[in-house]
C-alpha atoms as a PDB file:
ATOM      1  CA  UNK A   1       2.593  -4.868  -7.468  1.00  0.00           C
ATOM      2  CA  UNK A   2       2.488  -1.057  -7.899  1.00  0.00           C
ATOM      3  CA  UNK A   3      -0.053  -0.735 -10.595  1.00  0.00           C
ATOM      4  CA  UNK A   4      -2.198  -3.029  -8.919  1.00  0.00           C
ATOM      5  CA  UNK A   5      -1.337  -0.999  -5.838  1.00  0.00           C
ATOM      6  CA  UNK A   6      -2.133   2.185  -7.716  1.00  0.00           C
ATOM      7  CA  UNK A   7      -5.279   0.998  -9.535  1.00  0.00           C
ATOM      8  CA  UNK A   8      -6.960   0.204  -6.096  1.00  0.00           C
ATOM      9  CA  UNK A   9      -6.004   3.297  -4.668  1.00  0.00           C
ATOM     10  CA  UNK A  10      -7.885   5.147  -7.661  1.00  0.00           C
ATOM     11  CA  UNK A  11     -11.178   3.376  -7.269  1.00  0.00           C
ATOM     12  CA  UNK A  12     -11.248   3.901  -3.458  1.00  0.00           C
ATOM     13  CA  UNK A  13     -10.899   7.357  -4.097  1.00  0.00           C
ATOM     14  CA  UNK A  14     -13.620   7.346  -6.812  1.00  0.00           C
ATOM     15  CA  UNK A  15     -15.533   4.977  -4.404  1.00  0.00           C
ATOM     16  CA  UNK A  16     -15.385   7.873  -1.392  1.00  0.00           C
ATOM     17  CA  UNK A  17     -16.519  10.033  -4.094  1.00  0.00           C
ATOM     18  CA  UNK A  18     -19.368   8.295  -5.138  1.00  0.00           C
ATOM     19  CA  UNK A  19     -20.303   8.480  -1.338  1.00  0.00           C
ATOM     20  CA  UNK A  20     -20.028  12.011  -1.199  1.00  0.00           C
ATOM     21  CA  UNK A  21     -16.897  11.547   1.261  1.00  0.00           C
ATOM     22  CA  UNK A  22     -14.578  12.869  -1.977  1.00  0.00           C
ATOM     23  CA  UNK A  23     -13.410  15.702   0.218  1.00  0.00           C
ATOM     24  CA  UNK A  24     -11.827  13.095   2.965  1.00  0.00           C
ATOM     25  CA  UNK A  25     -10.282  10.513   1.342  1.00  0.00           C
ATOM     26  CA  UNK A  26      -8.144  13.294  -1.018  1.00  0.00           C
ATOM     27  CA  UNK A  27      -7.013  14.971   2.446  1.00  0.00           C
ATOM     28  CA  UNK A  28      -6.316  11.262   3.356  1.00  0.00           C
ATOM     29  CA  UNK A  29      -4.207  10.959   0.519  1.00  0.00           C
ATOM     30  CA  UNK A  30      -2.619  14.211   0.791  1.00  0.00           C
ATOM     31  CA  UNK A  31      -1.287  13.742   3.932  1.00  0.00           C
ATOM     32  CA  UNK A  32       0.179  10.399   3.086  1.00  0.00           C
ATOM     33  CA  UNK A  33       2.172  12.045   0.261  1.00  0.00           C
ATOM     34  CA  UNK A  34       3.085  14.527   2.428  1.00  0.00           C
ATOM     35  CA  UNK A  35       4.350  12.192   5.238  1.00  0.00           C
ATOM     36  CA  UNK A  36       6.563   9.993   2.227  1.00  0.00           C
ATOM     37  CA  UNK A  37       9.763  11.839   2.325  1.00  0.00           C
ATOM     38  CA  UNK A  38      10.105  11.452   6.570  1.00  0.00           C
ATOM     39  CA  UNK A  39       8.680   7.711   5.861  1.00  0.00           C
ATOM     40  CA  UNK A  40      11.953   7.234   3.133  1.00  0.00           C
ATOM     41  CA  UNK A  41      14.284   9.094   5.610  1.00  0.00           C
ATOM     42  CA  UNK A  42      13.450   6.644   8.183  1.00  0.00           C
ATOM     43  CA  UNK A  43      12.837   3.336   6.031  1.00  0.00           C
ATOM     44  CA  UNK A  44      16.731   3.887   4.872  1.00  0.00           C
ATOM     45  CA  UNK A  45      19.171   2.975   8.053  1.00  0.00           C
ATOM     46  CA  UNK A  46      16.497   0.019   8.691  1.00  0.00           C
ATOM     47  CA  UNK A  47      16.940  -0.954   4.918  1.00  0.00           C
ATOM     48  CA  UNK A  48      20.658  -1.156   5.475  1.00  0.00           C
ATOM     49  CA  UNK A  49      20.323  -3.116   8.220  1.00  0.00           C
ATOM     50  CA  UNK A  50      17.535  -5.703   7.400  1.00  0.00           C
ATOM     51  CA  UNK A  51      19.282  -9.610   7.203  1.00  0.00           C
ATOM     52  CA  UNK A  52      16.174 -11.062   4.816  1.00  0.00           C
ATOM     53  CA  UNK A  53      16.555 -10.459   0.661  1.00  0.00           C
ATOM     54  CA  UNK A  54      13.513  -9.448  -1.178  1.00  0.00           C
ATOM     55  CA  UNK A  55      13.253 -12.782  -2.676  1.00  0.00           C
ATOM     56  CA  UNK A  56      12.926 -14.060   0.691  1.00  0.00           C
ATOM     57  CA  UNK A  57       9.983 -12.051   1.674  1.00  0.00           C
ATOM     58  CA  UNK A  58       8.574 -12.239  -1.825  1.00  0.00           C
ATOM     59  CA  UNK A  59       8.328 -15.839  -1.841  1.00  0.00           C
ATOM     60  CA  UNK A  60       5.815 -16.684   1.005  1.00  0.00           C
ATOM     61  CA  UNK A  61       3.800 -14.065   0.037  1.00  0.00           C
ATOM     62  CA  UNK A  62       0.488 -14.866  -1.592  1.00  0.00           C
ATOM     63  CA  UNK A  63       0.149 -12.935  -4.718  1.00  0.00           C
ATOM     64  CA  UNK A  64      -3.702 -13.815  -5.511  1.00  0.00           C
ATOM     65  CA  UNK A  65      -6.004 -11.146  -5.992  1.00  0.00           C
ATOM     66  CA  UNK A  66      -8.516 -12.960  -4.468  1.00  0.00           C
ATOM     67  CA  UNK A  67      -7.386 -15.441  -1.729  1.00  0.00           C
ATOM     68  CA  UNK A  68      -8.618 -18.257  -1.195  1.00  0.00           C
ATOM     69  CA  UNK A  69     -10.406 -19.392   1.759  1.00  0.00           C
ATOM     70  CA  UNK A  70      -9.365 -21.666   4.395  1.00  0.00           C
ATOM     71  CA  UNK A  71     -11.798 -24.655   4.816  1.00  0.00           C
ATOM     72  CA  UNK A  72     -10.893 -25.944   8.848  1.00  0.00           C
END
């Protein structure tokens, strides 16, 4: 999911851009890097603790771009 994770990120940014808001969503993004290494300090003990594998999560998880829509 990464460089589908990454790909979106980049045309959001060249989105804000194209709205003249290219100034806030870098600072945005800036200060989420920045924040990563006390987010991965933090996400470790709960890591070591968590009682559901990946596969668990990854399984109910819908992985369509697009998702469908409900029709109740």
């Amino acid at each position: 999911m990464l460089p589908l994770h990454l790909a979106m990120n980049v045309l959001t940014v060249l989105a804000f851009i194209l709205r003249g808001q290219g100034r806030v969503i870098l600072r945005a993004k800036w200060d989420a890097a920045k924040g990563l290494p006390s987010m991965w300090h933090k996400r470790r003990p709960i890591q070591s603790s968590r009682v559901a594998t990946v596969g668990q999560i990854w399984r109910p998880l819908d992985k369509q771009f697009f998702p469908r829509r409900r029709m109740d």
